[in-house]
PDB file of N, CA and C in Angstrom:
ATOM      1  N   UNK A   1     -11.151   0.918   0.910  1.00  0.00           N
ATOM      2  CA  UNK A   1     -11.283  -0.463   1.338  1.00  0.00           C
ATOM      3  C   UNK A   1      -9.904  -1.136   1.322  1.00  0.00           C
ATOM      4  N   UNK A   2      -9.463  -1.724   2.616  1.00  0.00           N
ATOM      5  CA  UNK A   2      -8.000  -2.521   2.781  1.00  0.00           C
ATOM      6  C   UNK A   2      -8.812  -4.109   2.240  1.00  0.00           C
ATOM      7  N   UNK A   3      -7.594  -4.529   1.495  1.00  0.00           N
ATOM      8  CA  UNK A   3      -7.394  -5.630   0.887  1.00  0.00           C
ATOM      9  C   UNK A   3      -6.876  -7.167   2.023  1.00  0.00           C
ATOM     10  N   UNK A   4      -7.684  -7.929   2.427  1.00  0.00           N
ATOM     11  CA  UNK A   4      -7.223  -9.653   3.062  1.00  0.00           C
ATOM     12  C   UNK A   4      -6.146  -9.692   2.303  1.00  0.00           C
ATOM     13  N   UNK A   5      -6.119  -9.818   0.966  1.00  0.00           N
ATOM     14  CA  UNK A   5      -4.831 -10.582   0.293  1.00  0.00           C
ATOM     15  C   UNK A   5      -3.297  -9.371   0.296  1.00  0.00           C
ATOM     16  N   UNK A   6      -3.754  -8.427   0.732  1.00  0.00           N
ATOM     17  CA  UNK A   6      -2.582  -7.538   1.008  1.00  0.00           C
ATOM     18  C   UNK A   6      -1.860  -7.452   2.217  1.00  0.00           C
ATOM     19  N   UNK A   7      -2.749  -7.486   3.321  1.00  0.00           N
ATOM     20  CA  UNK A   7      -2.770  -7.971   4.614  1.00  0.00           C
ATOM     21  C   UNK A   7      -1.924  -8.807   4.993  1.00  0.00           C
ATOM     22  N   UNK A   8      -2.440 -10.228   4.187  1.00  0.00           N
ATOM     23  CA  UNK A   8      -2.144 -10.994   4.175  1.00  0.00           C
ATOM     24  C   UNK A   8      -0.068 -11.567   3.919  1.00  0.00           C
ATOM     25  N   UNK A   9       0.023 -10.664   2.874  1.00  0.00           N
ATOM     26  CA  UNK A   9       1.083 -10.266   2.112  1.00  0.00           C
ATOM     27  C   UNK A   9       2.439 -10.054   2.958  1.00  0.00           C
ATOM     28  N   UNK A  10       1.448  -8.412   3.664  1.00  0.00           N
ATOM     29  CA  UNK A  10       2.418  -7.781   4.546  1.00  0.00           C
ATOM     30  C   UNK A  10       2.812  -8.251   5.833  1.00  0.00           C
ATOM     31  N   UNK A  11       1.859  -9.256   6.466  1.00  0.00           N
ATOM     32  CA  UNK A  11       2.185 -10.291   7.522  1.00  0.00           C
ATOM     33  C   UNK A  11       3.408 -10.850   6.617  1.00  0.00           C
ATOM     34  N   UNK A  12       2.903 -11.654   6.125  1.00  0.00           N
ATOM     35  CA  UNK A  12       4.135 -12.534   5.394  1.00  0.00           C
ATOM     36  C   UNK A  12       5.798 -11.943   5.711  1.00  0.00           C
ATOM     37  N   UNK A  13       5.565 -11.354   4.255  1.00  0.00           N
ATOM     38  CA  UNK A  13       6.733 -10.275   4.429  1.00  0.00           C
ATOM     39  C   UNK A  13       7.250  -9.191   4.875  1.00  0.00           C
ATOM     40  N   UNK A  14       6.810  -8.793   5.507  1.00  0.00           N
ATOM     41  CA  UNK A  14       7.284  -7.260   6.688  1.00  0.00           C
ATOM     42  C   UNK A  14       6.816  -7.693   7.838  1.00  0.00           C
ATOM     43  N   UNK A  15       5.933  -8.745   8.396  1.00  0.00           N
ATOM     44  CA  UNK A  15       5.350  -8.869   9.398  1.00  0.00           C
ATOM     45  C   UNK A  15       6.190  -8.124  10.917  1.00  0.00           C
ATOM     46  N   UNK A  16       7.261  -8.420  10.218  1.00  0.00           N
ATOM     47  CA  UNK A  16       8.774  -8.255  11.736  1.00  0.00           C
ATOM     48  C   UNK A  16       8.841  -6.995  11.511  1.00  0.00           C
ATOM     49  N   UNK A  17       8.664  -5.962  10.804  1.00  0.00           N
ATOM     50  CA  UNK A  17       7.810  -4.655  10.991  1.00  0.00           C
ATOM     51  C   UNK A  17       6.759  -4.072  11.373  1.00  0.00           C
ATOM     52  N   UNK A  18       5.953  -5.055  11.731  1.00  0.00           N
ATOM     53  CA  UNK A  18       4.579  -4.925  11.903  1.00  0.00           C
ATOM     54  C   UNK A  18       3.669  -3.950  10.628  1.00  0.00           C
ATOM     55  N   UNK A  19       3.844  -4.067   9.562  1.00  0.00           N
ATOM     56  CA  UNK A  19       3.731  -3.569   8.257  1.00  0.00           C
ATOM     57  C   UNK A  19       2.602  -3.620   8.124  1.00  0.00           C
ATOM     58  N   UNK A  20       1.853  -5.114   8.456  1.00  0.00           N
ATOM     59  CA  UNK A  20       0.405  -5.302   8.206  1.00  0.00           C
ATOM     60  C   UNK A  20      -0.365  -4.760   9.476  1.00  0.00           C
ATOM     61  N   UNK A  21      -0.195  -4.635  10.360  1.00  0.00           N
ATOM     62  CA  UNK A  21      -1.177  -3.988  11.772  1.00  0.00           C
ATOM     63  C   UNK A  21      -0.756  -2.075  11.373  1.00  0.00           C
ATOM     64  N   UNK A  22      -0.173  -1.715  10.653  1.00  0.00           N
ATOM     65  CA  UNK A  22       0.188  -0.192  10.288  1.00  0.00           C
ATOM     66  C   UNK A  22      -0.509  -0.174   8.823  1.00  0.00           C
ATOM     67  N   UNK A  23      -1.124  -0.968   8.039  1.00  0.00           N
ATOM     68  CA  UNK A  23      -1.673  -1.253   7.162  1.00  0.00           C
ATOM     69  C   UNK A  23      -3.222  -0.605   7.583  1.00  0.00           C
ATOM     70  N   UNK A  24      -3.586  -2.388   8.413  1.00  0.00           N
ATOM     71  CA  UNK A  24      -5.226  -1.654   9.002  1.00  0.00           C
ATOM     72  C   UNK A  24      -5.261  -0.610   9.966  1.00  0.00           C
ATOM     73  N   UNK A  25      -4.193   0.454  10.149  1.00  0.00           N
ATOM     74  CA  UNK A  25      -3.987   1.714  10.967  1.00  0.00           C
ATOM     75  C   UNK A  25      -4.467   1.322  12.209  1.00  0.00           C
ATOM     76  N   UNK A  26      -3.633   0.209  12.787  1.00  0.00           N
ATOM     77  CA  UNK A  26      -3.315   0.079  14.425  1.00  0.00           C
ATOM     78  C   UNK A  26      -1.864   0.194  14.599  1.00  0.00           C
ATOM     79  N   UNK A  27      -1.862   1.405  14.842  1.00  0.00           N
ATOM     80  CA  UNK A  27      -0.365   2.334  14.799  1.00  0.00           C
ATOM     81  C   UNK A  27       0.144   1.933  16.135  1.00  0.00           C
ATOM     82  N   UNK A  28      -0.892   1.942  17.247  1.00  0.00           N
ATOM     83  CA  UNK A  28      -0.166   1.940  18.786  1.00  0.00           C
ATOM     84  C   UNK A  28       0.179   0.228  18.492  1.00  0.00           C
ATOM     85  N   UNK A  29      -0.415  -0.441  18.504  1.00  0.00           N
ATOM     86  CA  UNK A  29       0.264  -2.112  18.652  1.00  0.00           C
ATOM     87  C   UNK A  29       0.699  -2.058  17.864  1.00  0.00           C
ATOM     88  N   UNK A  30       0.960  -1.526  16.640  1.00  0.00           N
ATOM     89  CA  UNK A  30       1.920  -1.749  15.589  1.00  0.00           C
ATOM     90  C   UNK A  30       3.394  -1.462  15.969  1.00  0.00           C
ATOM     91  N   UNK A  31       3.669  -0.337  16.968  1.00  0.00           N
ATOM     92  CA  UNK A  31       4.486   0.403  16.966  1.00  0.00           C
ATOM     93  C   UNK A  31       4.770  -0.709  18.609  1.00  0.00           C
ATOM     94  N   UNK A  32       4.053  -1.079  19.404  1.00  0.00           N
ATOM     95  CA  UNK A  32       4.497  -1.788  20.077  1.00  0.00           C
ATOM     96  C   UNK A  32       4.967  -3.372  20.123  1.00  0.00           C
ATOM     97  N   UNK A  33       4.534  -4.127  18.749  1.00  0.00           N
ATOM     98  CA  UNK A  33       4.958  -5.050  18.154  1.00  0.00           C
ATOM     99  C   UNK A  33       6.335  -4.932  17.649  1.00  0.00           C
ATOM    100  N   UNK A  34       6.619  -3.720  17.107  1.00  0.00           N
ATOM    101  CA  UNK A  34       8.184  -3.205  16.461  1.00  0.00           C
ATOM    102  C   UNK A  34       8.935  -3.453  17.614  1.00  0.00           C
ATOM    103  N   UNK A  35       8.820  -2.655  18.305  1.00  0.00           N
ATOM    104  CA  UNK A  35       9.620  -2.565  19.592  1.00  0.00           C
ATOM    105  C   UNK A  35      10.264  -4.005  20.784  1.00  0.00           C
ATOM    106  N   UNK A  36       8.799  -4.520  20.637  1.00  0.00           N
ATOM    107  CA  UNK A  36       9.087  -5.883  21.032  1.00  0.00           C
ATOM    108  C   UNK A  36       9.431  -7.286  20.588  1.00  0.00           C
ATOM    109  N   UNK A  37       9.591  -6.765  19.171  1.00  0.00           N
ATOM    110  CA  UNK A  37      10.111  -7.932  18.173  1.00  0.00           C
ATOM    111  C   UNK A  37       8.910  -9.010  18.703  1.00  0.00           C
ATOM    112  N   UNK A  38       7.347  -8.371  18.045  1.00  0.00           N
ATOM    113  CA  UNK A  38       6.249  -9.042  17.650  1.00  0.00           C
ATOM    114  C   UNK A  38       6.279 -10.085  18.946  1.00  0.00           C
ATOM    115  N   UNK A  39       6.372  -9.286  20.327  1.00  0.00           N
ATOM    116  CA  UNK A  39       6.220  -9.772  21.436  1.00  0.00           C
ATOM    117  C   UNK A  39       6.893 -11.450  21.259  1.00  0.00           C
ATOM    118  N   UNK A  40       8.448 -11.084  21.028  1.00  0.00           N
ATOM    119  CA  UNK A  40       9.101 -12.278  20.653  1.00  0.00           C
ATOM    120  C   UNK A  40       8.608 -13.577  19.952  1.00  0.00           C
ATOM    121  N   UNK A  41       7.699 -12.749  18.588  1.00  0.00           N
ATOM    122  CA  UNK A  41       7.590 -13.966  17.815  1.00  0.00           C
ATOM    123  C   UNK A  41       5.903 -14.317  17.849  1.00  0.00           C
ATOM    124  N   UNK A  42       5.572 -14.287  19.697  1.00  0.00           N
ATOM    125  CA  UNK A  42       4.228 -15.165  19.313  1.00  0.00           C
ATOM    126  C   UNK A  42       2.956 -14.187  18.600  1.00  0.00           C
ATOM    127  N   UNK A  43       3.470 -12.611  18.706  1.00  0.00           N
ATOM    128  CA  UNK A  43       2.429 -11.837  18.065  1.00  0.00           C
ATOM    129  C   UNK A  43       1.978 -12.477  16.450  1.00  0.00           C
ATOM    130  N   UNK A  44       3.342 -12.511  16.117  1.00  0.00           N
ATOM    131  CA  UNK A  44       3.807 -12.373  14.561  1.00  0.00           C
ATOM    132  C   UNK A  44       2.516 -13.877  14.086  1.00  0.00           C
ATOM    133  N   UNK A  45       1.747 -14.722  14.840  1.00  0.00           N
ATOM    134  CA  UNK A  45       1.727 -16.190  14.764  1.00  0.00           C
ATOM    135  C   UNK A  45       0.355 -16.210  15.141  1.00  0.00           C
ATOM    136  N   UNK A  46      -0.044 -15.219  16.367  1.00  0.00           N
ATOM    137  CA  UNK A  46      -1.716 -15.130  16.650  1.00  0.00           C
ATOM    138  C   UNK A  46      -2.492 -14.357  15.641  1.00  0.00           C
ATOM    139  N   UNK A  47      -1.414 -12.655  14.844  1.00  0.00           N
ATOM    140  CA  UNK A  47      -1.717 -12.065  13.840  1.00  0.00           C
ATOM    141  C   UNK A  47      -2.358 -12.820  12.769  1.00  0.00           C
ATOM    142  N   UNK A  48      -1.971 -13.903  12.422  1.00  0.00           N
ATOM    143  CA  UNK A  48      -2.155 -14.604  11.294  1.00  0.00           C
ATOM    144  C   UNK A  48      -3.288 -14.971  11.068  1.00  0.00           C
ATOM    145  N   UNK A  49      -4.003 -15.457  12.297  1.00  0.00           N
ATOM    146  CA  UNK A  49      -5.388 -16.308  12.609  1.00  0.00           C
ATOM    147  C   UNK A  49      -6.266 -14.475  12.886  1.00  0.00           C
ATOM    148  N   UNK A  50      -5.936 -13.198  13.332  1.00  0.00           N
ATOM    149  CA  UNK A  50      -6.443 -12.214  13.353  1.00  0.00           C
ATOM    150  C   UNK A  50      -6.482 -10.967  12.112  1.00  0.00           C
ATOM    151  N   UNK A  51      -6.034 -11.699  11.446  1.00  0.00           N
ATOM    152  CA  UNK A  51      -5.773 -10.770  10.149  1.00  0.00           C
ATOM    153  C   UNK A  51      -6.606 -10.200   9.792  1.00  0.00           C
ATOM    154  N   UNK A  52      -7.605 -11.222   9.146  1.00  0.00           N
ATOM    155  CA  UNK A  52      -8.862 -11.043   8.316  1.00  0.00           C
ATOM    156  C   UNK A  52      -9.866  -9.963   9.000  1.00  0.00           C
ATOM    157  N   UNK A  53     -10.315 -10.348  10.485  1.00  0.00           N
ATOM    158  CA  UNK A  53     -11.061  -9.598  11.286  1.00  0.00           C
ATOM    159  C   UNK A  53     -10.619  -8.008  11.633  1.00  0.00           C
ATOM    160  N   UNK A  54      -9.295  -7.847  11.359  1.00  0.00           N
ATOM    161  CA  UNK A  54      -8.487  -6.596  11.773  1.00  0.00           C
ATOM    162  C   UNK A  54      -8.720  -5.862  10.374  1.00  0.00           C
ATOM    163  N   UNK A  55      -8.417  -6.564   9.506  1.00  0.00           N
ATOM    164  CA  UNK A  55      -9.222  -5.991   7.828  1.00  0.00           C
ATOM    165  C   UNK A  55     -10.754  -5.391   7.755  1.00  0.00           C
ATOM    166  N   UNK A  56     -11.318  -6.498   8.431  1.00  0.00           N
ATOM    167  CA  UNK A  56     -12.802  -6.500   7.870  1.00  0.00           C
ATOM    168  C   UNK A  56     -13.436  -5.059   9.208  1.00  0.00           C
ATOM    169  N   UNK A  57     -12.835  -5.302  10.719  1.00  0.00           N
ATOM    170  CA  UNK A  57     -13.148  -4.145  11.145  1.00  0.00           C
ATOM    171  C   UNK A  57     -12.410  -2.576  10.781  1.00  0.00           C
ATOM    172  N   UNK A  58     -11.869  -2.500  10.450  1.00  0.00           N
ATOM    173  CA  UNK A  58     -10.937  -1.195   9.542  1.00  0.00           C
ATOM    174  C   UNK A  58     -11.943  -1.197   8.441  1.00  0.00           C
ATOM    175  N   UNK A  59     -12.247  -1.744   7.372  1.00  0.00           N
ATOM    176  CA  UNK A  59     -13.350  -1.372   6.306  1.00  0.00           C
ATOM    177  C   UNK A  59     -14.434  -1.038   7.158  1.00  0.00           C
ATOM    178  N   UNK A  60     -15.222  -1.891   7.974  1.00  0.00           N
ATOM    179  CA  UNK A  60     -16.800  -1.859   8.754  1.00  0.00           C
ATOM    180  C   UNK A  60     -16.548  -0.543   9.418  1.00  0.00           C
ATOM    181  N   UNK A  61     -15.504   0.413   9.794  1.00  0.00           N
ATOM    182  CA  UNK A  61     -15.563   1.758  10.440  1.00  0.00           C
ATOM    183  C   UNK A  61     -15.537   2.454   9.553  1.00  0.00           C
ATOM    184  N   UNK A  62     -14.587   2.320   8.119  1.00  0.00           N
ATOM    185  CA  UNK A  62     -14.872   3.541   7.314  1.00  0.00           C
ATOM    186  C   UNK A  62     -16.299   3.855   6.575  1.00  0.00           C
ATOM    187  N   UNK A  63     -16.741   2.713   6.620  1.00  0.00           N
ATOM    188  CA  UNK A  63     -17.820   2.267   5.672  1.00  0.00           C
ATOM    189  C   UNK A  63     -19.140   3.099   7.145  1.00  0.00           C
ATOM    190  N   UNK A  64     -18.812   3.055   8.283  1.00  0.00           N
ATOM    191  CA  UNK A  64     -20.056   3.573   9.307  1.00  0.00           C
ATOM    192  C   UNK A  64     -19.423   5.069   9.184  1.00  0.00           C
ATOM    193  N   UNK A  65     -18.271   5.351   9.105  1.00  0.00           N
ATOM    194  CA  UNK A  65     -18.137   6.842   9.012  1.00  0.00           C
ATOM    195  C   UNK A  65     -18.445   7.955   8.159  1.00  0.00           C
ATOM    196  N   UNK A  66     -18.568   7.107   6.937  1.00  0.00           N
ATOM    197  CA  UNK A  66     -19.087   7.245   5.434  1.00  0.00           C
ATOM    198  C   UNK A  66     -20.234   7.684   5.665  1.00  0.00           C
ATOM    199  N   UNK A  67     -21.370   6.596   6.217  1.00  0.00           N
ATOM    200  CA  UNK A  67     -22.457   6.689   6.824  1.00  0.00           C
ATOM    201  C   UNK A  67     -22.950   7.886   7.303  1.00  0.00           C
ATOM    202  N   UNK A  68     -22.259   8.067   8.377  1.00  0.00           N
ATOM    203  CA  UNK A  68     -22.878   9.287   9.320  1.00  0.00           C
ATOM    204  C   UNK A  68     -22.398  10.744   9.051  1.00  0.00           C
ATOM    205  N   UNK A  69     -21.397  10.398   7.432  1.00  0.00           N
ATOM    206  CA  UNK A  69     -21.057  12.379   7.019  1.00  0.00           C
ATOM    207  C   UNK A  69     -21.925  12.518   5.797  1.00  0.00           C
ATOM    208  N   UNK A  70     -23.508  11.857   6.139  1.00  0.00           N
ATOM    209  CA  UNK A  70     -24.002  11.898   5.214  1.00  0.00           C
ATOM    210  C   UNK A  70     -25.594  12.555   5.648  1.00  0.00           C
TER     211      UNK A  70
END
């Protein structure tokens, strides 16, 4: 289970790494946020208001994958 308040964290402080979208293992926009310097800024700013939901769906898949190796 990924942590909101860690998330949260890594926006903060690494955000300009995209630290927190490589967190909830969205590697491709993560890796295209790097590149584009967080699509000059306004990624880094919509992330913020998308955090929580990018958390909560990353848990809601492991938690259905869990599910079905059962």
């Amino acid at each position: 289970m990924k942590s909101k308040t860690v998330a949260l964290l890594l926006w903060f402080f690494l955000g300009w790494i995209s630290a927190h979208r490589f967190y909830v293992g969205k590697t491709g926009t993560g890796i295209l946020y790097l590149v584009t310097g967080q699509l000059i800024g306004f990624g880094w700013v919509v992330d913020l208001f998308l955090i929580g939901s990018m958390v909560d769906n990353y848990n809601n898949k492991k938690k259905f994958d869990q599910l079905q190796m059962r």
